[in-house]
N, C-alpha and C. Protein backbone atom coordinates (compact mmCIF):
# COMPACT_ATOMS: atom_id res chain seq x y z
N UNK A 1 64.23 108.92 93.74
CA UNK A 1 65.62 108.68 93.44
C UNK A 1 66.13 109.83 92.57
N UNK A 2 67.16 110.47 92.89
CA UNK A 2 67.96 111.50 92.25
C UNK A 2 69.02 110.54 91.10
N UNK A 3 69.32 111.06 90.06
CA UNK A 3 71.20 110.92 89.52
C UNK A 3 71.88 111.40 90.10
N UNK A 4 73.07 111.45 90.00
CA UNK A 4 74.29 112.40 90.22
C UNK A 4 75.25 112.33 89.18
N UNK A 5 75.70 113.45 88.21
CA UNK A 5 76.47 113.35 87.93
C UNK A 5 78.74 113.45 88.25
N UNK A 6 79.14 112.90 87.46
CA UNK A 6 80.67 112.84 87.83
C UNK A 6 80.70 113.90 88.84
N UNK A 7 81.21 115.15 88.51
CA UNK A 7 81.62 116.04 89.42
C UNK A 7 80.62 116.20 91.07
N UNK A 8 79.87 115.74 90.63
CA UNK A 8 79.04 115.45 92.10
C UNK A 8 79.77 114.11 93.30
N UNK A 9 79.67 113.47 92.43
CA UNK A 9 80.18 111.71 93.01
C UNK A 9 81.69 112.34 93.57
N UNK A 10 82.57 112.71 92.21
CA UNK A 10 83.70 112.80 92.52
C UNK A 10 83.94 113.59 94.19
N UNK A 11 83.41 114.80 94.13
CA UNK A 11 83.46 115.59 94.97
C UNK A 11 83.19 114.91 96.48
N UNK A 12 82.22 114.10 96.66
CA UNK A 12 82.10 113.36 97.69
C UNK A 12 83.68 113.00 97.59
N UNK A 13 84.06 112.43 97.40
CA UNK A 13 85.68 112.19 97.19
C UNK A 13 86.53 112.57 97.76
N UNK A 14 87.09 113.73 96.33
CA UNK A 14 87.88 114.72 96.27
C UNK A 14 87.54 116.07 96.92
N UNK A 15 88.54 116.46 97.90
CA UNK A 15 88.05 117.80 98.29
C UNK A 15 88.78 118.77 97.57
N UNK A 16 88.19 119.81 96.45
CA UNK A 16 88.94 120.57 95.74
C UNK A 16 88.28 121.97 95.81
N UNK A 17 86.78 122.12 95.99
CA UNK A 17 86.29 123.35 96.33
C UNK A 17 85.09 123.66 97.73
N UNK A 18 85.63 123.75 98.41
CA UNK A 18 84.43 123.81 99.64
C UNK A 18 83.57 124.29 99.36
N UNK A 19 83.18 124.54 99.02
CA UNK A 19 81.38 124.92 99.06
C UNK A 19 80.90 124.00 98.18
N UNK A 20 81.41 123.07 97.29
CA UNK A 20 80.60 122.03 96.31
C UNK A 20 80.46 121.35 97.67
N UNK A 21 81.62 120.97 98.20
CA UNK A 21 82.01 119.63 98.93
C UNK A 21 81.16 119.85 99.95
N UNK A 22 80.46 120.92 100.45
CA UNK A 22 79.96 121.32 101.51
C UNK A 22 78.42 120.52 100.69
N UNK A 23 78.27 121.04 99.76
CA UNK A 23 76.74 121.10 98.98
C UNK A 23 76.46 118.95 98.89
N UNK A 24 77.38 118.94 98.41
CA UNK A 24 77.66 117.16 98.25
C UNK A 24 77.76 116.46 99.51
N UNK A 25 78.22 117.11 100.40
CA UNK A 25 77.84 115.94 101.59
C UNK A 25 76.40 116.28 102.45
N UNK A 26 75.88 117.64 102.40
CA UNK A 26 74.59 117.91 102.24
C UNK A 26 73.38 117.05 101.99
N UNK A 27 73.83 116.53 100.74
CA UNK A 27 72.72 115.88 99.60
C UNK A 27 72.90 114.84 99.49
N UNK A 28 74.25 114.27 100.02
CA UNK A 28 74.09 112.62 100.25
C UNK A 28 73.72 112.42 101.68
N UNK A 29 73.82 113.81 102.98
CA UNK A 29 73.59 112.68 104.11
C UNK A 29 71.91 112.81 104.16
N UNK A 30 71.22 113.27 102.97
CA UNK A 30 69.71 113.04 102.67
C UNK A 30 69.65 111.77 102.13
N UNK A 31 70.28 111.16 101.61
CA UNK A 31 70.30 109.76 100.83
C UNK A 31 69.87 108.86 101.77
N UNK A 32 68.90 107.74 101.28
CA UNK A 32 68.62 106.48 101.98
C UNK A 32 67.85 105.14 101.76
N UNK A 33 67.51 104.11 102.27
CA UNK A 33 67.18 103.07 100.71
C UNK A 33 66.14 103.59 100.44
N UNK A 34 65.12 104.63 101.02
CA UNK A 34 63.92 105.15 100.37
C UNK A 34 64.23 105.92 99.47
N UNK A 35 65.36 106.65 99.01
CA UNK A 35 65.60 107.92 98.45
C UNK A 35 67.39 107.85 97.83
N UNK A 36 67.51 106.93 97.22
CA UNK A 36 69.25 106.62 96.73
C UNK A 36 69.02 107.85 95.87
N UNK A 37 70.81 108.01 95.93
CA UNK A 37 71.39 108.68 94.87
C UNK A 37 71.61 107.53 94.12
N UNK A 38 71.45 107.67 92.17
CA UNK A 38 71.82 106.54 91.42
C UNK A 38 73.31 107.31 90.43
N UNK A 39 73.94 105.69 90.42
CA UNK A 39 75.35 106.03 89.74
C UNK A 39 75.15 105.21 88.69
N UNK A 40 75.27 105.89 87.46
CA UNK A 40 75.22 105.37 85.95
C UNK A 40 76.50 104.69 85.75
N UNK A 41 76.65 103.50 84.74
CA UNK A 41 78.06 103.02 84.70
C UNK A 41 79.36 104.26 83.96
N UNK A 42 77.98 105.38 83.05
CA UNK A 42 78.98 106.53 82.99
C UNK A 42 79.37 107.32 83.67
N UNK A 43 78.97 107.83 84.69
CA UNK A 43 79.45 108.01 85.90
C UNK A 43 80.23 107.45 86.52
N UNK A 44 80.17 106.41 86.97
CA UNK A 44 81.06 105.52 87.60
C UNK A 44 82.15 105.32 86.71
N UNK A 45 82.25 105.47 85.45
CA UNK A 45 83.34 104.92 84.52
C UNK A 45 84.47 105.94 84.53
N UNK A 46 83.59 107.39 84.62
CA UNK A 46 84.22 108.83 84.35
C UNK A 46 85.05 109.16 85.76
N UNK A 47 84.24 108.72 87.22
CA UNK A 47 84.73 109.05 88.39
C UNK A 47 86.07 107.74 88.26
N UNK A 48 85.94 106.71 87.90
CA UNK A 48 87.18 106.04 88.18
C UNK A 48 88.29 106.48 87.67
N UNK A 49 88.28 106.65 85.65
CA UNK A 49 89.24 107.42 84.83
C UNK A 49 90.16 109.04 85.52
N UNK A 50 88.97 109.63 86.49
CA UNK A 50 89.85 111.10 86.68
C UNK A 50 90.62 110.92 88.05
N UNK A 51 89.68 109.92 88.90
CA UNK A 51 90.42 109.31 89.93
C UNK A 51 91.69 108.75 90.26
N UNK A 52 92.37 108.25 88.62
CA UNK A 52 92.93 107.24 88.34
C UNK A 52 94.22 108.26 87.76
N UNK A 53 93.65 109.27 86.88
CA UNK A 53 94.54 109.60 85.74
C UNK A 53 94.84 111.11 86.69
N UNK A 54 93.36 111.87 86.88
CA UNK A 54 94.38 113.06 87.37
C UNK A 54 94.58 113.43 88.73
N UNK A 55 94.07 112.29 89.75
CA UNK A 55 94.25 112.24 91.53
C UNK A 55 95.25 111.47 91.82
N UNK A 56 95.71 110.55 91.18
CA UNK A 56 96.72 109.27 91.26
C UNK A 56 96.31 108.19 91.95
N UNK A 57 94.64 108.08 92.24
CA UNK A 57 94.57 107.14 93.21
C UNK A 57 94.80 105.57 92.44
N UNK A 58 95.28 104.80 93.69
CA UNK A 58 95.99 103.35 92.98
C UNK A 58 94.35 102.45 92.59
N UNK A 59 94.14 101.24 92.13
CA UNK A 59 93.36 100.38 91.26
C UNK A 59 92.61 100.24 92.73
N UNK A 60 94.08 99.64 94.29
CA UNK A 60 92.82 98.70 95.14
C UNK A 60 91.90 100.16 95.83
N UNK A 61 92.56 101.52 95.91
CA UNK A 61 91.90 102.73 96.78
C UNK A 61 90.55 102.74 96.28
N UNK A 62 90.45 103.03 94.52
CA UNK A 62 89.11 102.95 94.02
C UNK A 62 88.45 101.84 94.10
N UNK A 63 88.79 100.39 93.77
CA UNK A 63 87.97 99.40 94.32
C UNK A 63 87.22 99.64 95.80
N UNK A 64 88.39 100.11 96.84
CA UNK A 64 87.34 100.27 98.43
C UNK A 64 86.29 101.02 98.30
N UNK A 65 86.53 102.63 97.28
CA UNK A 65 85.45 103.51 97.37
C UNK A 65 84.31 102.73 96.67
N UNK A 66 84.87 102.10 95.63
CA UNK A 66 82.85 101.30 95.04
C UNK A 66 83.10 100.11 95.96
N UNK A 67 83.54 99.67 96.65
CA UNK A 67 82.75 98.63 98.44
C UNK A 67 82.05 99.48 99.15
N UNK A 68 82.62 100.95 99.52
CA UNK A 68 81.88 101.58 100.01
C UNK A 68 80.91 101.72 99.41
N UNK A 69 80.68 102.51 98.41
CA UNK A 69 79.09 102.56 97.48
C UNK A 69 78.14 101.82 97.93
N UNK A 70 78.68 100.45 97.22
CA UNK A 70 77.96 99.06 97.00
C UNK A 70 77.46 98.69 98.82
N UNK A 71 78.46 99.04 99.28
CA UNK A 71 77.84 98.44 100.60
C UNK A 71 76.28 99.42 101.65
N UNK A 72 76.61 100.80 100.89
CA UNK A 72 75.76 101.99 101.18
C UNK A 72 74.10 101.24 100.71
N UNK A 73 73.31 101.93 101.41
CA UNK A 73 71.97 102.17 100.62
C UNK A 73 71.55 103.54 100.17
N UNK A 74 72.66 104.21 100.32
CA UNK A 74 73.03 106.00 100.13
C UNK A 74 72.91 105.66 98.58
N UNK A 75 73.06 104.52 98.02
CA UNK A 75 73.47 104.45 96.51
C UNK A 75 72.46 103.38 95.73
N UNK A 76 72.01 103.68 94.33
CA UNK A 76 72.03 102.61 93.62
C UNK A 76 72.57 102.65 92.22
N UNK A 77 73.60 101.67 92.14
CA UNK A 77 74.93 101.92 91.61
C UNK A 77 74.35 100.82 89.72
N UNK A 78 74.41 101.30 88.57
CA UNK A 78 74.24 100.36 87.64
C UNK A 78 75.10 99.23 87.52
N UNK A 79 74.77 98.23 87.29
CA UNK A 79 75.45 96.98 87.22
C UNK A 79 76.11 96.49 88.53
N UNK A 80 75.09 96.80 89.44
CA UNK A 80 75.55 96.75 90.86
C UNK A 80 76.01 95.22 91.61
N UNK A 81 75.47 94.10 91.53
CA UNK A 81 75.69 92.83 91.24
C UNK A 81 76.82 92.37 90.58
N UNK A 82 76.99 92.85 89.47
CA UNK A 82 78.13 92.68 88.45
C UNK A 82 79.71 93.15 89.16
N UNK A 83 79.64 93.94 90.02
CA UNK A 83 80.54 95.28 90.03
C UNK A 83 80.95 94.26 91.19
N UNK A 84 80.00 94.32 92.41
CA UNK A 84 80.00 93.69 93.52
C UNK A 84 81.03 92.07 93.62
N UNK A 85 80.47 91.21 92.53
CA UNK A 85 81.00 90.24 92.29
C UNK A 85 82.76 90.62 92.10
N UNK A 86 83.03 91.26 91.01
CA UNK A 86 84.26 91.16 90.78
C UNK A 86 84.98 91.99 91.83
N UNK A 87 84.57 92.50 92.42
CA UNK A 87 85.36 93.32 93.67
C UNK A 87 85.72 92.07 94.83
N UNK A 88 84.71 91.42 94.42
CA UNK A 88 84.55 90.36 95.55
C UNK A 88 85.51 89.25 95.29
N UNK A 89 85.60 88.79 93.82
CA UNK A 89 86.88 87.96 93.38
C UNK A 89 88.59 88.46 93.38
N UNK A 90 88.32 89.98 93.44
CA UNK A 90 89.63 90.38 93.67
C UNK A 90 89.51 91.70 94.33
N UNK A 91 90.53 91.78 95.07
CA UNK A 91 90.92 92.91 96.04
C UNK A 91 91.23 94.15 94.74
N UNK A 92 91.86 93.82 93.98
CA UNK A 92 92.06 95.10 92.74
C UNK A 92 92.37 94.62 91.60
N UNK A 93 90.80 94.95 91.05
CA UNK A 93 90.77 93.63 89.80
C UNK A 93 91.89 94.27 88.90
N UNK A 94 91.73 92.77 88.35
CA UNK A 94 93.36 93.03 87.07
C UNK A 94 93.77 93.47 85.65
N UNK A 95 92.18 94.11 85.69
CA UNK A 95 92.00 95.14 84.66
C UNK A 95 90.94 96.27 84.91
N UNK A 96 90.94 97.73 84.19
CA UNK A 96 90.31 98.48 84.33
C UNK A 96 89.09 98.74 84.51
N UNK A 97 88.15 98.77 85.90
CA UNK A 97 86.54 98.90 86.11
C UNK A 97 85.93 99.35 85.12
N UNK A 98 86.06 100.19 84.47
CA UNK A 98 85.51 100.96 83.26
C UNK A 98 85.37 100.29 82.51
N UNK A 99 86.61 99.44 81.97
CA UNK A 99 86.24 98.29 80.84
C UNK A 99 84.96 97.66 81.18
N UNK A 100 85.01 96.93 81.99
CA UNK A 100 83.70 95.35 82.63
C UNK A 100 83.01 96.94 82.69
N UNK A 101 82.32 97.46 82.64
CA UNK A 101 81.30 98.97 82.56
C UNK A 101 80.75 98.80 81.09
N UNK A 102 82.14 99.23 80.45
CA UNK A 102 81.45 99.43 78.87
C UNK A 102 81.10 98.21 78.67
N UNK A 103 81.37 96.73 78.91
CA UNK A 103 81.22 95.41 77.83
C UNK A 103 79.81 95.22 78.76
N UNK A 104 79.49 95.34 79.52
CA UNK A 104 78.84 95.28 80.90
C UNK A 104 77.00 95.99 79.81
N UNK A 105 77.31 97.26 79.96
CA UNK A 105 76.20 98.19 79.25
C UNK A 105 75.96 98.24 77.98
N UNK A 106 77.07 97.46 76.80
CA UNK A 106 76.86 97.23 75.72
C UNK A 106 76.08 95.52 75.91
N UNK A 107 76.11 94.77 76.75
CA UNK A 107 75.81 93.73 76.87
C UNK A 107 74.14 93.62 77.21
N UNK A 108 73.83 94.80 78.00
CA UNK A 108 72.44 94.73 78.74
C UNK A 108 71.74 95.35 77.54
N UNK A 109 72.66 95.74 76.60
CA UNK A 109 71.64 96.48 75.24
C UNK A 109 71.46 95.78 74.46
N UNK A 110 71.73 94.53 74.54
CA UNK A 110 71.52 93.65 73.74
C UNK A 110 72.60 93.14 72.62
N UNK A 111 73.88 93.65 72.83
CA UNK A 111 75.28 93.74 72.45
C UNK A 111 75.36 92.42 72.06
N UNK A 112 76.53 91.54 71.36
CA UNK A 112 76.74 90.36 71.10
C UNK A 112 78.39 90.50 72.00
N UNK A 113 78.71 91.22 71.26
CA UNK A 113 80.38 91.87 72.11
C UNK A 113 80.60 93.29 71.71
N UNK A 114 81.66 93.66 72.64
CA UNK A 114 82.17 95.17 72.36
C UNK A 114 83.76 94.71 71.69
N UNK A 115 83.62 95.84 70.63
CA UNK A 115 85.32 95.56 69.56
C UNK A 115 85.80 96.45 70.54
N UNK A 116 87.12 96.58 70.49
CA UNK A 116 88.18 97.59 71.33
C UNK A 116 89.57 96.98 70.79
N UNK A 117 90.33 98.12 70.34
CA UNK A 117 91.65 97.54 69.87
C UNK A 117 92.37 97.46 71.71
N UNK A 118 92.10 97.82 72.22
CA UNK A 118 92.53 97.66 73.48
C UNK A 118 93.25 95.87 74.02
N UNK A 119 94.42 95.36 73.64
CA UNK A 119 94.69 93.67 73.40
C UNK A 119 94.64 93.43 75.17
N UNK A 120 94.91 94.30 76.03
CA UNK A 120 94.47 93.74 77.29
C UNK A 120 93.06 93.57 77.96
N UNK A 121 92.23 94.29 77.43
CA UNK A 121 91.10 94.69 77.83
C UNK A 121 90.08 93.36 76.92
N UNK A 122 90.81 92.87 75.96
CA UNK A 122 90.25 91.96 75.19
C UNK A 122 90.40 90.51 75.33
N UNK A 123 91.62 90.36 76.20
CA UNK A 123 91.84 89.58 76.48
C UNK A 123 91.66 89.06 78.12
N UNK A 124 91.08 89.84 78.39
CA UNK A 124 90.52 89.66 79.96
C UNK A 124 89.24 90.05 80.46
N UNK A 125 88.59 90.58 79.73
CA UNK A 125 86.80 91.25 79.81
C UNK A 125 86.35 90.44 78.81
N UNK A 126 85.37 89.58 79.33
CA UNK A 126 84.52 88.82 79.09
C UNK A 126 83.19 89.75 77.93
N UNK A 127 82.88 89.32 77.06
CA UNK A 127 82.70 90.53 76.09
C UNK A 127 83.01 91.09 75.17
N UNK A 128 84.03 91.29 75.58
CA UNK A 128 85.36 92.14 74.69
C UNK A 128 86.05 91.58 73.61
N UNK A 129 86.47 91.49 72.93
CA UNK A 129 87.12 91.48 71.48
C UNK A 129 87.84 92.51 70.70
N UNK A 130 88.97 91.91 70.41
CA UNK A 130 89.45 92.61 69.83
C UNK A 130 89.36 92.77 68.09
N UNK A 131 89.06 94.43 67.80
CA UNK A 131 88.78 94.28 66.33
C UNK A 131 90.29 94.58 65.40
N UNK A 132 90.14 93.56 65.12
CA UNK A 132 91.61 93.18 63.85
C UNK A 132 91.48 93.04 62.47
């Protein structure tokens, strides 16, 4: 099993320089359940944020790309179960993937909750709290 970091994942993606994009679809069509590429929830947290903030893609576009993932054996994705589920309860969940990521990986560390002044993110991620 390989990592990949952001600009790798992304690039599967985004086409912004051909010869990465050339190198990245290369190295994933080697991928397979003997041999996944693995996606860290920082990874995954970082590819959604630049996806989001500097590609414009909308909440449900990135939800399809992690169905795609999740549905791949090209991948093994952290908190993959977790991720799966809520994609599965909503077409474009109703708060930010990244959030359920961080409360998600502070949780498997043995976390009690994650503070975040963030009042939406606290009030809808299971986990989460807001510190006041």
């Amino acid at each position: 099993m390989i990592g990949v970091d952001t600009n790798v994942l992304l690039r599967l993606v985004v086409i912004e320089n051909d010869e990465q994009n050339a190198k990245v679809h290369s190295f994933f069509a080697e991928r397979n359940a003997d041999d996944p590429a693995y996606v860290s929830a920082i990874v995954l947290a970082e590819t959604i944020w630049l996806l989001r903030s500097r590609f414009g893609y909308s909440r449900s576009a990135v939800a399809d790309m992690l169905r795609a993932m999740l549905s791949s054996d090209d991948f093994l994705v952290e908190h993959e179960g977790r991720l799966a589920s809520l994609l599965e309860q909503n077409p474009a969940p109703p708060a930010e993937i990244a959030d359920f990521l961080i409360a998600w990986s502070a949780g498997s560390a043995g976390c009690t909750h994650t503070v975040t002044f963030d009042r939406r993110a606290a009030s809808r991620i299971p986990g989460m709290e807001l510190l006041s």
